[in-house]
N, C-alpha and C. Protein backbone atom coordinates (compact mmCIF):
# COMPACT_ATOMS: atom_id res chain seq x y z
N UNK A 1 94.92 128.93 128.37
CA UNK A 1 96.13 128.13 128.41
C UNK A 1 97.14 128.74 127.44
N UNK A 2 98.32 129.22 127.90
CA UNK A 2 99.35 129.30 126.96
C UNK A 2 99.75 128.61 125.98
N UNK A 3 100.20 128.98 124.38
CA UNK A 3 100.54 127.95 123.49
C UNK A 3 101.60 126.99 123.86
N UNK A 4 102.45 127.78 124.61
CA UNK A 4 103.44 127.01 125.22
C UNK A 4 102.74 125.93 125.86
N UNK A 5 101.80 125.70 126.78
CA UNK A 5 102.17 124.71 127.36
C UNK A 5 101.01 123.69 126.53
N UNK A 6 100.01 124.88 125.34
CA UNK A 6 99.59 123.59 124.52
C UNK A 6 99.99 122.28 123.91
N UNK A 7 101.20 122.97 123.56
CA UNK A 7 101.92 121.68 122.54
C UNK A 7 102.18 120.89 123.26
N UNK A 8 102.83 120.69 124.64
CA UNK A 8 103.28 119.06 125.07
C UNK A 8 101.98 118.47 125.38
N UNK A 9 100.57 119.33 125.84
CA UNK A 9 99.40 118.83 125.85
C UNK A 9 98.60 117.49 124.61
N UNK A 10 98.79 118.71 123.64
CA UNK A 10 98.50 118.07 122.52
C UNK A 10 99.61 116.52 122.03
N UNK A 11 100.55 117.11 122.07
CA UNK A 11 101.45 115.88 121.86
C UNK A 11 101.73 114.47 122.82
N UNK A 12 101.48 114.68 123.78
CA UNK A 12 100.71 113.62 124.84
C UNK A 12 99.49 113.08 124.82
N UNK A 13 98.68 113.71 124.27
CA UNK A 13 97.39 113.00 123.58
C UNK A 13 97.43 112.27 122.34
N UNK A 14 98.07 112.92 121.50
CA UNK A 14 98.03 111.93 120.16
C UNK A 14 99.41 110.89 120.63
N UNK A 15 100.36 110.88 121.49
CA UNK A 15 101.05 109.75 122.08
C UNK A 15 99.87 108.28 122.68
N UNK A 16 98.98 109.09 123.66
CA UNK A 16 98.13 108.10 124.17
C UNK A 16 97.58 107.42 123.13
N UNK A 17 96.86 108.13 122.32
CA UNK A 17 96.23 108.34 120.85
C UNK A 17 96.50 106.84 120.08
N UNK A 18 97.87 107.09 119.34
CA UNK A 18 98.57 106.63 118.66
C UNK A 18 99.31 104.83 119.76
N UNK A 19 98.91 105.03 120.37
CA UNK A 19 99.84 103.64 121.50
C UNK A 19 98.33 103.09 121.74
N UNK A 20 97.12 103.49 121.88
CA UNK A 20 95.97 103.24 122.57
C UNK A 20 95.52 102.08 120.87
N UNK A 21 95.68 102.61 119.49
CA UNK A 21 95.30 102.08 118.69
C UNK A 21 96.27 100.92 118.40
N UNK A 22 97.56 101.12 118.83
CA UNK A 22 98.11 100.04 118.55
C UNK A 22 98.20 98.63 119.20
N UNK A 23 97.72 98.81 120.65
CA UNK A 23 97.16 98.35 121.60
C UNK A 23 96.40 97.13 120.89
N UNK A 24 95.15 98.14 120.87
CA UNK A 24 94.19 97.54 120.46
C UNK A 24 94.06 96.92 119.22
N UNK A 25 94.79 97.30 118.19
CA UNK A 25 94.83 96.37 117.03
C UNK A 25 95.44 94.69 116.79
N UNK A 26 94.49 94.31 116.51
CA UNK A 26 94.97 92.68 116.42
C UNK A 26 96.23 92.11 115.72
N UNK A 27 96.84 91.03 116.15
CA UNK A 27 97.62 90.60 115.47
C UNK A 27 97.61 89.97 114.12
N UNK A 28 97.72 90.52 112.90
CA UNK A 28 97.69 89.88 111.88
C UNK A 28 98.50 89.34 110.98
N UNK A 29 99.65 88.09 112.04
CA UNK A 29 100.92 87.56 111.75
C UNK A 29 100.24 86.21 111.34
N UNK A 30 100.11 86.58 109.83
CA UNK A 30 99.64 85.10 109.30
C UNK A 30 100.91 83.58 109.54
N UNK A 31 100.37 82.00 109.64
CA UNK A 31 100.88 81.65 111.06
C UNK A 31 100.77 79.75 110.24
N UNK A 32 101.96 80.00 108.66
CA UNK A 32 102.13 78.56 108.23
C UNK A 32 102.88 77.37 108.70
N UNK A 33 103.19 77.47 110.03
CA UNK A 33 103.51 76.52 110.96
C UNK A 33 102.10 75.99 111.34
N UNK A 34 100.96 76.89 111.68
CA UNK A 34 99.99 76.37 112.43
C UNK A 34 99.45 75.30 111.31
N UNK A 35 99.53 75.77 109.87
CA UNK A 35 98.73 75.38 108.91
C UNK A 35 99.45 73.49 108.52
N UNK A 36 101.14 74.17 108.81
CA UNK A 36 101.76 72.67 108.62
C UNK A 36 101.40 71.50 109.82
N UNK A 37 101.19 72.14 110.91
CA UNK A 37 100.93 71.25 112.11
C UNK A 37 100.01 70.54 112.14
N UNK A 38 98.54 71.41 111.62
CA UNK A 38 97.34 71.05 111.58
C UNK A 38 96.91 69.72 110.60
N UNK A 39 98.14 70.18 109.05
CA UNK A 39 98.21 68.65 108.49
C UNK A 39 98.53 67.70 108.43
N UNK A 40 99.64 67.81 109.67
CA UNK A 40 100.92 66.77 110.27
C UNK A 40 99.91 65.88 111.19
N UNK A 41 99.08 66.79 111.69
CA UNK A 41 97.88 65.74 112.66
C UNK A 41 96.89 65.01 112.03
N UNK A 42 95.73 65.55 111.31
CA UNK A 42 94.95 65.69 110.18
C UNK A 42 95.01 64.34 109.07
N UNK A 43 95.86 64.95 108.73
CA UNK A 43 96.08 64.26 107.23
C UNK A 43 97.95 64.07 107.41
N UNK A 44 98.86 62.86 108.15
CA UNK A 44 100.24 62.70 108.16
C UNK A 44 100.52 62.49 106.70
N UNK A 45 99.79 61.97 105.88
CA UNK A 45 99.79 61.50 104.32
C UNK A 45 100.45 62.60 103.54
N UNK A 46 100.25 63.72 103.84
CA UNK A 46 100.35 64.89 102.78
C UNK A 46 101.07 65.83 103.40
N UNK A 47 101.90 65.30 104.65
CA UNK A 47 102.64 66.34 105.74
C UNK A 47 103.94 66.75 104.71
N UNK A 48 104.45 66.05 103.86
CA UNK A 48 105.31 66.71 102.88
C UNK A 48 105.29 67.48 101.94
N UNK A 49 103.73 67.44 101.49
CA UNK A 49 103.98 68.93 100.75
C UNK A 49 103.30 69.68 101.35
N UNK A 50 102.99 69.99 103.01
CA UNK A 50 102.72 71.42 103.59
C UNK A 50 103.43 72.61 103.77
N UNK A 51 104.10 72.19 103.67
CA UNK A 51 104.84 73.42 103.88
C UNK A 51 104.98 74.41 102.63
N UNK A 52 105.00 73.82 101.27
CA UNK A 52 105.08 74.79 100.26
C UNK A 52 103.13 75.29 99.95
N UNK A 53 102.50 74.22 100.10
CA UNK A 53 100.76 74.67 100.23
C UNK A 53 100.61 75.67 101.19
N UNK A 54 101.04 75.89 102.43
CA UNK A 54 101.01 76.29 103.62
C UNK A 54 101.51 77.90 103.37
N UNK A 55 102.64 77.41 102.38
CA UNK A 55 103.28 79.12 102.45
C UNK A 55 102.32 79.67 101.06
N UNK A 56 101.34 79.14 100.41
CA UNK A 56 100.99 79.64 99.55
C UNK A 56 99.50 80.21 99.92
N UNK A 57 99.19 79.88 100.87
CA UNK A 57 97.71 80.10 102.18
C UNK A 57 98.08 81.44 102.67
N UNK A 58 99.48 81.43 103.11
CA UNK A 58 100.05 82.44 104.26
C UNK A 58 100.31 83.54 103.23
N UNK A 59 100.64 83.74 101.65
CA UNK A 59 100.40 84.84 101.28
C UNK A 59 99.51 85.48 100.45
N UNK A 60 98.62 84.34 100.88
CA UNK A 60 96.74 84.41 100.29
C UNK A 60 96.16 83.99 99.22
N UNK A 61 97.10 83.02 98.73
CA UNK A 61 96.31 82.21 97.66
C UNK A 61 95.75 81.18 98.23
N UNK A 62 94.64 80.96 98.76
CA UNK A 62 94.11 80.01 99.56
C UNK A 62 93.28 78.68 98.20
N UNK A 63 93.28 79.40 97.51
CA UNK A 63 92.77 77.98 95.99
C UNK A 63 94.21 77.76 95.93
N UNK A 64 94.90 77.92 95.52
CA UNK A 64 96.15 77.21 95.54
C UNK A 64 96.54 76.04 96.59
N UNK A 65 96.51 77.26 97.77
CA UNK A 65 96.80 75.84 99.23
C UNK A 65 96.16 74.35 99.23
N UNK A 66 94.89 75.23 99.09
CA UNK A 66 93.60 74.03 98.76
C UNK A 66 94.00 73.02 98.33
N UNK A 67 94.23 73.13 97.00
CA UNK A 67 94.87 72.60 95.61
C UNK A 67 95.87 71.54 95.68
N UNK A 68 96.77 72.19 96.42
CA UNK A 68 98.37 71.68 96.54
C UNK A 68 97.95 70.20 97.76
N UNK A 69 97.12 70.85 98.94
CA UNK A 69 96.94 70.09 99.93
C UNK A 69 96.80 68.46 99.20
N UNK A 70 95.06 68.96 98.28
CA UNK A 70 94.08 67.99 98.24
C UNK A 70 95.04 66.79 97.18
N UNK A 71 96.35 67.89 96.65
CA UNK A 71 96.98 66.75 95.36
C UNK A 71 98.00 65.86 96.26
N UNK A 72 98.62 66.09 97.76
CA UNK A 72 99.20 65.77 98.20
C UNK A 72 98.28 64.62 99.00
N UNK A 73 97.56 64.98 99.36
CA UNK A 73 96.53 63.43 99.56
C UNK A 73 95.83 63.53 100.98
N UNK A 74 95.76 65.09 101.11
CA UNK A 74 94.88 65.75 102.26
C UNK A 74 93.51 65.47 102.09
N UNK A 75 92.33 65.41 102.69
CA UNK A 75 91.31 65.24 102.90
C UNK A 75 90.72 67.30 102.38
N UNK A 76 88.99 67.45 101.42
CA UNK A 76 89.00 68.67 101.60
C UNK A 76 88.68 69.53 102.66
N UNK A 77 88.08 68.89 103.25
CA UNK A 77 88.01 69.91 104.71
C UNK A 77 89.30 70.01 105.67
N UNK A 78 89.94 69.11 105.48
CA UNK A 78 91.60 69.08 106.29
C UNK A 78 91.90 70.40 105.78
N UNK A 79 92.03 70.44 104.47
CA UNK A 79 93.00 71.16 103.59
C UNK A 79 92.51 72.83 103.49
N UNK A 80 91.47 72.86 103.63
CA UNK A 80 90.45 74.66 103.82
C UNK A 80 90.73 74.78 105.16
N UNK A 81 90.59 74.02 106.59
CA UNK A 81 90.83 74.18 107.37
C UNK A 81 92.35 74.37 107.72
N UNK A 82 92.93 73.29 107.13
CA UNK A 82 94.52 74.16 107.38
C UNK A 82 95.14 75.77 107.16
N UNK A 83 94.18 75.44 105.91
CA UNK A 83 95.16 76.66 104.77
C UNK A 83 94.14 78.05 105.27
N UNK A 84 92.90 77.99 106.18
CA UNK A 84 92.82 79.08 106.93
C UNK A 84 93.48 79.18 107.97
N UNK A 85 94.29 78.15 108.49
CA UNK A 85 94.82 78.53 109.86
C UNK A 85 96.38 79.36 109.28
N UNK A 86 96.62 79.26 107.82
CA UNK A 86 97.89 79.86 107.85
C UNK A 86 97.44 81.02 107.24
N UNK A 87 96.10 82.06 106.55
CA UNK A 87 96.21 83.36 106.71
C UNK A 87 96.13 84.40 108.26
């Protein structure tokens, strides 16, 4: 094979390559709406301070979320279960 016509070879493979992994890689758009919703149903008691617990889940302080939930007057399994739905 000529070098010439190596390179668009090669460069069409690492195209497939490179689009095939992105494909396949999961979405990891952490998601503190889901986390506020989940306490709005859950626990309506403590639906006012989700959103600042919620955003503190979503950038991975999940003892914090916890925290914030359980002082707002969430239940603890409400509140681990929320604050995983927002990493």
């Amino acid at each position: 094979m000529r070098p010439s016509a190596r390179i668009p070879s090669i460069l069409a493979g690492l195209a497939l390559a490179v689009g095939g992994a992105v494909v396949a890689a999961p979405s990891a758009q952490a998601d503190a709406k889901a986390c506020e919703q989940y306490v709005a149903q859950h626990s309506p008691e403590a639906a006012d301070g989700a959103a600042e617990a919620c955003y503190e889940g979503r950038i991975g302080n999940q003892t914090s979320c916890v925290a914030s939930l359980v002082a707002v007057g969430a239940g603890k399994d409400t509140a681990n279960t929320a604050c995983e739905a927002s990493r």
